[in-house]
C-alpha atoms as a PDB file:
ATOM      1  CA  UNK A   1      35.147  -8.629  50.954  1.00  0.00           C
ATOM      2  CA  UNK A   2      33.349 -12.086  50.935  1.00  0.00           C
ATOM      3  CA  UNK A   3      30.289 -10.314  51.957  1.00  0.00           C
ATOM      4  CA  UNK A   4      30.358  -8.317  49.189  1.00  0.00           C
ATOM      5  CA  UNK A   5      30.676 -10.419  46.611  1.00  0.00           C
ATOM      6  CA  UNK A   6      27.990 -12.838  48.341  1.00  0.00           C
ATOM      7  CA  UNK A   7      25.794  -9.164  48.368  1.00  0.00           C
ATOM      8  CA  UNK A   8      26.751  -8.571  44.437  1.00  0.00           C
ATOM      9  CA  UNK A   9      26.403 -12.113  43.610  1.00  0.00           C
ATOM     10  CA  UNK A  10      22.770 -11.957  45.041  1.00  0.00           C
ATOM     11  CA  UNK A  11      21.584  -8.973  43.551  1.00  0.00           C
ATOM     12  CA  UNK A  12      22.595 -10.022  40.296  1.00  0.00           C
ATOM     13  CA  UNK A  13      20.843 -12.932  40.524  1.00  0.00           C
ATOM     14  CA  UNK A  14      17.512 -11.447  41.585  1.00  0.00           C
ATOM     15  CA  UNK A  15      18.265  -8.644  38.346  1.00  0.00           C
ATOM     16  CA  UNK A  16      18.580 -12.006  36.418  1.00  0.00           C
ATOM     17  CA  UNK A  17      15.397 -13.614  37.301  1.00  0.00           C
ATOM     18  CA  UNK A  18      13.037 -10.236  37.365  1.00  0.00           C
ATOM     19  CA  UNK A  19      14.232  -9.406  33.817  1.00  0.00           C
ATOM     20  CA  UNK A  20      13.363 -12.963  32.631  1.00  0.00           C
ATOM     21  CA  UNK A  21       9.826 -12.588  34.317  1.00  0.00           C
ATOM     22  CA  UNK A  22       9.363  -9.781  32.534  1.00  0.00           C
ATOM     23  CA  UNK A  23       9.920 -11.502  29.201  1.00  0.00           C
ATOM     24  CA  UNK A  24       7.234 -14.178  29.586  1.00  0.00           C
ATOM     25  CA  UNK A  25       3.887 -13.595  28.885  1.00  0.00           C
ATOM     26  CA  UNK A  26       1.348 -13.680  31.080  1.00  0.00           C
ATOM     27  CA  UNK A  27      -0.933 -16.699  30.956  1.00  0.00           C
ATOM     28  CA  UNK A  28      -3.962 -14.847  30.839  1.00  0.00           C
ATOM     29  CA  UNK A  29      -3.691 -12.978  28.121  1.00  0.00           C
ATOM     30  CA  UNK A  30      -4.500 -14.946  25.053  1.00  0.00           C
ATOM     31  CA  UNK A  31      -5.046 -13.810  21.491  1.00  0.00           C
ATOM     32  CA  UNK A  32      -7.828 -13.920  19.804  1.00  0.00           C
ATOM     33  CA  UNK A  33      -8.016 -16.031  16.115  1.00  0.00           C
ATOM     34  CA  UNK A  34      -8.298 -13.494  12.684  1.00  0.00           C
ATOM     35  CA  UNK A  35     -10.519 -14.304  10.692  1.00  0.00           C
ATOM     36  CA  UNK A  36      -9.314 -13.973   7.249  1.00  0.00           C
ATOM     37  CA  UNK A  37     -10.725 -13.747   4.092  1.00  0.00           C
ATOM     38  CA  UNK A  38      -9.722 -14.513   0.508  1.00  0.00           C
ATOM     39  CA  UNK A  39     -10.795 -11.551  -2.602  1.00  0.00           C
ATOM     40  CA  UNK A  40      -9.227 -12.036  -5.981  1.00  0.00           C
ATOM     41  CA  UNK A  41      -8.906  -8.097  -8.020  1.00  0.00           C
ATOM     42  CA  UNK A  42      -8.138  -9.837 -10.816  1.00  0.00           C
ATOM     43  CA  UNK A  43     -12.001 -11.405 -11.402  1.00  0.00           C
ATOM     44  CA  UNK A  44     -13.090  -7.264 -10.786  1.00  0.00           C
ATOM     45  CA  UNK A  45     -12.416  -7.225 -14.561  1.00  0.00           C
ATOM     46  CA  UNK A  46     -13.646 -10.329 -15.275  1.00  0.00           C
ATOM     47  CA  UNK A  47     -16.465  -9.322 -18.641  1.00  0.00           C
ATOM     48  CA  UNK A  48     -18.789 -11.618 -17.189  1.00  0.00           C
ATOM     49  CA  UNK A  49     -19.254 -11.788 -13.667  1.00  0.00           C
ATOM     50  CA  UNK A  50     -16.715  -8.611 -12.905  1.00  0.00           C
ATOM     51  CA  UNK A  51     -17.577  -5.714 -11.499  1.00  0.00           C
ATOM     52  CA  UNK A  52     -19.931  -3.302 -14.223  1.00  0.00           C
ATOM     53  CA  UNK A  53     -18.625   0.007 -13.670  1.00  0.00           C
ATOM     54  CA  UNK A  54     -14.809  -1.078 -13.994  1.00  0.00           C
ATOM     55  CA  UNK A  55     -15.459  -3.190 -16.647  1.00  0.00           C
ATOM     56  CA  UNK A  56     -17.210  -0.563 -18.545  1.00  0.00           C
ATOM     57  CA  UNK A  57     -15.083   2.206 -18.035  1.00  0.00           C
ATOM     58  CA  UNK A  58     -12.111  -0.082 -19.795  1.00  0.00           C
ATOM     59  CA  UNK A  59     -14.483  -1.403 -22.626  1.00  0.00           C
ATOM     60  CA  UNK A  60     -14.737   2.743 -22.821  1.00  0.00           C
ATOM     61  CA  UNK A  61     -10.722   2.905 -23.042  1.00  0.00           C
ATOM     62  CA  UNK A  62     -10.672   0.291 -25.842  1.00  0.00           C
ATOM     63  CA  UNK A  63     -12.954   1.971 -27.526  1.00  0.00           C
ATOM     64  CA  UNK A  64     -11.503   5.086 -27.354  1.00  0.00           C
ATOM     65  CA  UNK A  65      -7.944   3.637 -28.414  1.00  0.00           C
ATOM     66  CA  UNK A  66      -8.813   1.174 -31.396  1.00  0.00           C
ATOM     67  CA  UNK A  67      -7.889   4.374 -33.982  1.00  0.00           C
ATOM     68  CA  UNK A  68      -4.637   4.449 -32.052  1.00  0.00           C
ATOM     69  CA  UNK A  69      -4.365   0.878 -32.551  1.00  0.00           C
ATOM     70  CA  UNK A  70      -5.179   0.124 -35.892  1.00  0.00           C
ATOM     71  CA  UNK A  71      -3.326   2.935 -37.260  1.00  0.00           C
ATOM     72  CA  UNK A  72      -0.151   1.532 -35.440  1.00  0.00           C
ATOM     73  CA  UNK A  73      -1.122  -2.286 -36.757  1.00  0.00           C
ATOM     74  CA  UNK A  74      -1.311  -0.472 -39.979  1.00  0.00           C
ATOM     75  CA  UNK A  75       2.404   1.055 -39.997  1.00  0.00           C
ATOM     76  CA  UNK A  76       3.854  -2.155 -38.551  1.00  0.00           C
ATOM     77  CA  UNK A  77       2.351  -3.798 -41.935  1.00  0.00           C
ATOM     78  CA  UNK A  78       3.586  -1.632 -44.046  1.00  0.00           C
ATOM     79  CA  UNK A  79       7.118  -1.690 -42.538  1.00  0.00           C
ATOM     80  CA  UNK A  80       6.697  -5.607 -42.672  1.00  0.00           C
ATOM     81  CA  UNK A  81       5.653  -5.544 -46.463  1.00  0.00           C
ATOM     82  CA  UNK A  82       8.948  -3.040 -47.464  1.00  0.00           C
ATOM     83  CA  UNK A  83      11.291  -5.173 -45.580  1.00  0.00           C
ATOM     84  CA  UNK A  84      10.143  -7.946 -47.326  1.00  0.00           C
ATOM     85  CA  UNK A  85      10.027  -6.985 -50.503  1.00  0.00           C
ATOM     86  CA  UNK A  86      12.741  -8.575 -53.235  1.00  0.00           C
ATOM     87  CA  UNK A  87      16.404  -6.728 -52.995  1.00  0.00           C
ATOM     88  CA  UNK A  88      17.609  -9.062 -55.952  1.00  0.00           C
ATOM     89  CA  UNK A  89      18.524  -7.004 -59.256  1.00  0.00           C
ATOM     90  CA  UNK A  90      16.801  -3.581 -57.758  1.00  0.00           C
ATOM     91  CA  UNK A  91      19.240  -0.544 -58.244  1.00  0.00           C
ATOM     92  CA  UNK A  92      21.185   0.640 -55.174  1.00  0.00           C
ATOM     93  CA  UNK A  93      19.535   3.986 -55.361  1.00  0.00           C
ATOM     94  CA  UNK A  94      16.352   2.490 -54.772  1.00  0.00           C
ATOM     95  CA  UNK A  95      17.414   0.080 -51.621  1.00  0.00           C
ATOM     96  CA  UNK A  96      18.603   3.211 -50.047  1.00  0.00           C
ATOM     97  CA  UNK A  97      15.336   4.633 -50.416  1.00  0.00           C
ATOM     98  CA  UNK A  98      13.928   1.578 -49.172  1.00  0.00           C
ATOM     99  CA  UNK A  99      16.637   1.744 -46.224  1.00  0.00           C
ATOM    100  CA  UNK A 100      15.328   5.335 -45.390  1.00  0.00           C
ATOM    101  CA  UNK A 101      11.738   4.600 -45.788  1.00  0.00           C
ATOM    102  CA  UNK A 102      11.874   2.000 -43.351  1.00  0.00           C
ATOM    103  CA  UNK A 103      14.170   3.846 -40.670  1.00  0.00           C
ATOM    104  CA  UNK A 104      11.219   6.780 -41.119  1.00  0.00           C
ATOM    105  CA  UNK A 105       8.219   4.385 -40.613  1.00  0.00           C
ATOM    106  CA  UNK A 106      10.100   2.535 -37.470  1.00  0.00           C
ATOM    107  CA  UNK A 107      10.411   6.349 -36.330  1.00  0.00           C
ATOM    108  CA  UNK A 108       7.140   6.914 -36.837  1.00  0.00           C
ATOM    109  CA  UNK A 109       5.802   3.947 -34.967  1.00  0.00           C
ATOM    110  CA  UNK A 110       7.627   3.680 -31.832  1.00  0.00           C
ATOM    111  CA  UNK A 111       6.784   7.292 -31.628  1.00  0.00           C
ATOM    112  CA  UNK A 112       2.967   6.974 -31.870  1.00  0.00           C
ATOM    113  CA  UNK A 113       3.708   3.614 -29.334  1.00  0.00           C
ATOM    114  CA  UNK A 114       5.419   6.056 -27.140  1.00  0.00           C
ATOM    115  CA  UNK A 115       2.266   8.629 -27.190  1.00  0.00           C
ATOM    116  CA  UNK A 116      -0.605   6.180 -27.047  1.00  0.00           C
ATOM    117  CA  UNK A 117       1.119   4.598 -24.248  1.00  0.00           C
ATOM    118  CA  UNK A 118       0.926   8.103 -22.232  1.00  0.00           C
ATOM    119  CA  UNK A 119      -2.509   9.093 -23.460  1.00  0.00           C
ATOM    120  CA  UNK A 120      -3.469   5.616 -22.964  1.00  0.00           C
ATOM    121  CA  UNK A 121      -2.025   6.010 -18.207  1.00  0.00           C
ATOM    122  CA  UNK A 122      -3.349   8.964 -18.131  1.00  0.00           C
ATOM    123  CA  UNK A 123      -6.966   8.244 -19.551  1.00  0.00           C
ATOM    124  CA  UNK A 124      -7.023   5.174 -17.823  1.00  0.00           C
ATOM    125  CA  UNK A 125      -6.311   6.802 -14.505  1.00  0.00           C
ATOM    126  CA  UNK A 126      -9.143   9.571 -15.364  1.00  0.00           C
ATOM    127  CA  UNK A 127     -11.646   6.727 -16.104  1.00  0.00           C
ATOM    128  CA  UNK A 128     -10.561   4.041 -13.505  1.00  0.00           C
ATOM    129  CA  UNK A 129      -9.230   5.883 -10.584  1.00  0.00           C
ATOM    130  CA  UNK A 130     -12.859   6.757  -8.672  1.00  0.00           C
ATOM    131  CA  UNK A 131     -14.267   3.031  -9.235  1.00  0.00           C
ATOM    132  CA  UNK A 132     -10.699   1.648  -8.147  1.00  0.00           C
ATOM    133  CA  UNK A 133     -11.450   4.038  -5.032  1.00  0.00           C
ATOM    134  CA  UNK A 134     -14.911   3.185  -4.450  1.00  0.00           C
ATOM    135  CA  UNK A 135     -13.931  -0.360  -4.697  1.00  0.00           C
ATOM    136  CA  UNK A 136     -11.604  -0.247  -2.464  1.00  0.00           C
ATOM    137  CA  UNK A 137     -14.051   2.051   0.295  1.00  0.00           C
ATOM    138  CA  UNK A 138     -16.745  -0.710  -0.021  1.00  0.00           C
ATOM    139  CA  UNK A 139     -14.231  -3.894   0.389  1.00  0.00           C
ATOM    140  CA  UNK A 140     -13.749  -2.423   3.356  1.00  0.00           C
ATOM    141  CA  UNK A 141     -16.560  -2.115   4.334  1.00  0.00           C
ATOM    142  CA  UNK A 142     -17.835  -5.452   3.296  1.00  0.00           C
ATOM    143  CA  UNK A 143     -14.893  -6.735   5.182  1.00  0.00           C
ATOM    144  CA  UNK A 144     -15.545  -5.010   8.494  1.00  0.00           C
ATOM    145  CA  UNK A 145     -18.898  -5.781   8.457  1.00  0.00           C
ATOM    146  CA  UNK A 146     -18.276  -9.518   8.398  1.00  0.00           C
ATOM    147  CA  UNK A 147     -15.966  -9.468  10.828  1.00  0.00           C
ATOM    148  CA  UNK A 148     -12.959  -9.883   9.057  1.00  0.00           C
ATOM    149  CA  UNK A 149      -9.647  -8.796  10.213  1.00  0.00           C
ATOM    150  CA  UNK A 150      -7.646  -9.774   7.331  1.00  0.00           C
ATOM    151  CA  UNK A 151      -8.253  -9.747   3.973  1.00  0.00           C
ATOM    152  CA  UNK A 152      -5.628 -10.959   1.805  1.00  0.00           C
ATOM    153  CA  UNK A 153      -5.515 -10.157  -2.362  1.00  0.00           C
ATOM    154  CA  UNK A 154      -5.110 -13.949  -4.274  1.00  0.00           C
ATOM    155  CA  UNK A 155      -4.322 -11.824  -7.522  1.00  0.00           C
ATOM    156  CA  UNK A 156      -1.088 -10.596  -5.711  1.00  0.00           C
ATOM    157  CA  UNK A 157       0.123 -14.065  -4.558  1.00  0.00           C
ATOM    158  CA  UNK A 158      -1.259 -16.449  -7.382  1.00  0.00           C
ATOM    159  CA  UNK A 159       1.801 -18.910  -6.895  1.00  0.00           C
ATOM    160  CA  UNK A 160       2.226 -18.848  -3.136  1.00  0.00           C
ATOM    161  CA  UNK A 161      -0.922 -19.300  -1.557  1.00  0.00           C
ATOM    162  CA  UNK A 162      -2.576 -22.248  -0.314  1.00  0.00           C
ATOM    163  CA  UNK A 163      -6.518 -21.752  -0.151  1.00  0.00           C
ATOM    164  CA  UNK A 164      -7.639 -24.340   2.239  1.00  0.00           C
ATOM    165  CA  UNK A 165     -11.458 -23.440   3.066  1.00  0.00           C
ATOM    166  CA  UNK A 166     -12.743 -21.897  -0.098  1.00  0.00           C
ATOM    167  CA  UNK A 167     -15.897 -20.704   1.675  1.00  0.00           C
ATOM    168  CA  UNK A 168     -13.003 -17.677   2.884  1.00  0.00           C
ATOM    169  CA  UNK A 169     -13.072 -16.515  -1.047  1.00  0.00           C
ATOM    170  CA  UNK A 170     -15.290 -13.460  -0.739  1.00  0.00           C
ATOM    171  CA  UNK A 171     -14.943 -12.490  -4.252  1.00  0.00           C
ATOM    172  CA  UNK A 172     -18.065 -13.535  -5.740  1.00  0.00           C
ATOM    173  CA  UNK A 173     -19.974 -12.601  -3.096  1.00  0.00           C
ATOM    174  CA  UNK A 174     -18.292  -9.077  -2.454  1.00  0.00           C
ATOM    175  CA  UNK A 175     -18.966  -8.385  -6.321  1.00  0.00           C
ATOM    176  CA  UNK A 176     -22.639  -9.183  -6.704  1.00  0.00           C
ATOM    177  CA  UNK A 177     -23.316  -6.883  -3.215  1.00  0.00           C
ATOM    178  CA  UNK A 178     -20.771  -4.059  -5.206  1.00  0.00           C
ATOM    179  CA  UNK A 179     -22.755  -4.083  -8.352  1.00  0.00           C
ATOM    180  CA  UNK A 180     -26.231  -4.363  -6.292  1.00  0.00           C
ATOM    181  CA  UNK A 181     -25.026  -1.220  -4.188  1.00  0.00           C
ATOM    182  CA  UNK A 182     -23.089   0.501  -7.765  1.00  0.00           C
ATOM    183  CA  UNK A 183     -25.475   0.331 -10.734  1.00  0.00           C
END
């Protein structure tokens, strides 16, 4: 009986140690350092300095959407102007066709907010969509060909990250070569 539990005892022990061998690394294998580099999307869009196509094609969507606009600025005044004008002395029959005038115009405006909202997605995804795309291809690229093995967006973490070396910001850099390769 001793023997056995000497026997059990020992192979458990050996179990013990081989499975906590094969939890440590081996010492020659050693990582190699990322390099990393910084791009900010948000200077893409930048008027001066941005990338040209992408800035274009949304100086295209204003364009297209300052009727939209001004006729909504436009029914937003007039709304203003009724609701502000004098109820003092008017006849009831006329502040209830104030009343109604203004429920009608409020209609009418969130309605045209609702529609050049959708017209507005969609046409920006029509106009934006490929340059987004090709952006994206060529940042890549760009990357890769530096050597970089991570490239990390400041525009999605303005609050939370710390840029040490700014020589890691590509985004200068990785716009002028887009533009050069994208006229």
């Amino acid at each position: 009986m001793r023997f056995r539990t000497l026997l059990f005892i020992s192979f458990a022990f050996i179990a013990f140690v081989s499975a906590s061998d094969a939890q440590v690394p081996a010492a020659s294998a050693q990582v190699a350092p990322l390099k990393v580099g910084i791009v900010n999307s948000d200077m893409f869009i930048n008027p001066t300095g941005g990338i040209t196509k992408l800035v274009a094609a949304l100086r295209t969507l204003e364009t297209e959407f300052k009727p939209r606009r001004d006729d909504i600025t436009a029914l937003v005044t007039r709304l203003d102007t009724l609701q502000k004008q004098p109820t003092a002395n008017v006849p009831q029959q006329q502040l209830v066709a104030r009343q109604e005038q203004a429920q009608a115009l409020q209609t009418e405006i969130r309605r045209k907010q609702e529609d050049a909202r959708v017209a507005y997605g969609r046409r920006f995804s029509t106009l934006t969509d490929p340059i987004r795309l090709s952006i994206f291809n060529a940042l890549e690229a760009y990357a890769k060909a530096r050597g970089i093995d991570l490239l990390v967006d400041q525009a999605k973490f303005p609050d939370g990250m710390l840029l040490v070396n700014k020589n890691a910001d590509l985004t200068a850099a990785f716009v002028k070569d887009f533009n050069a390769k994208n006229p």
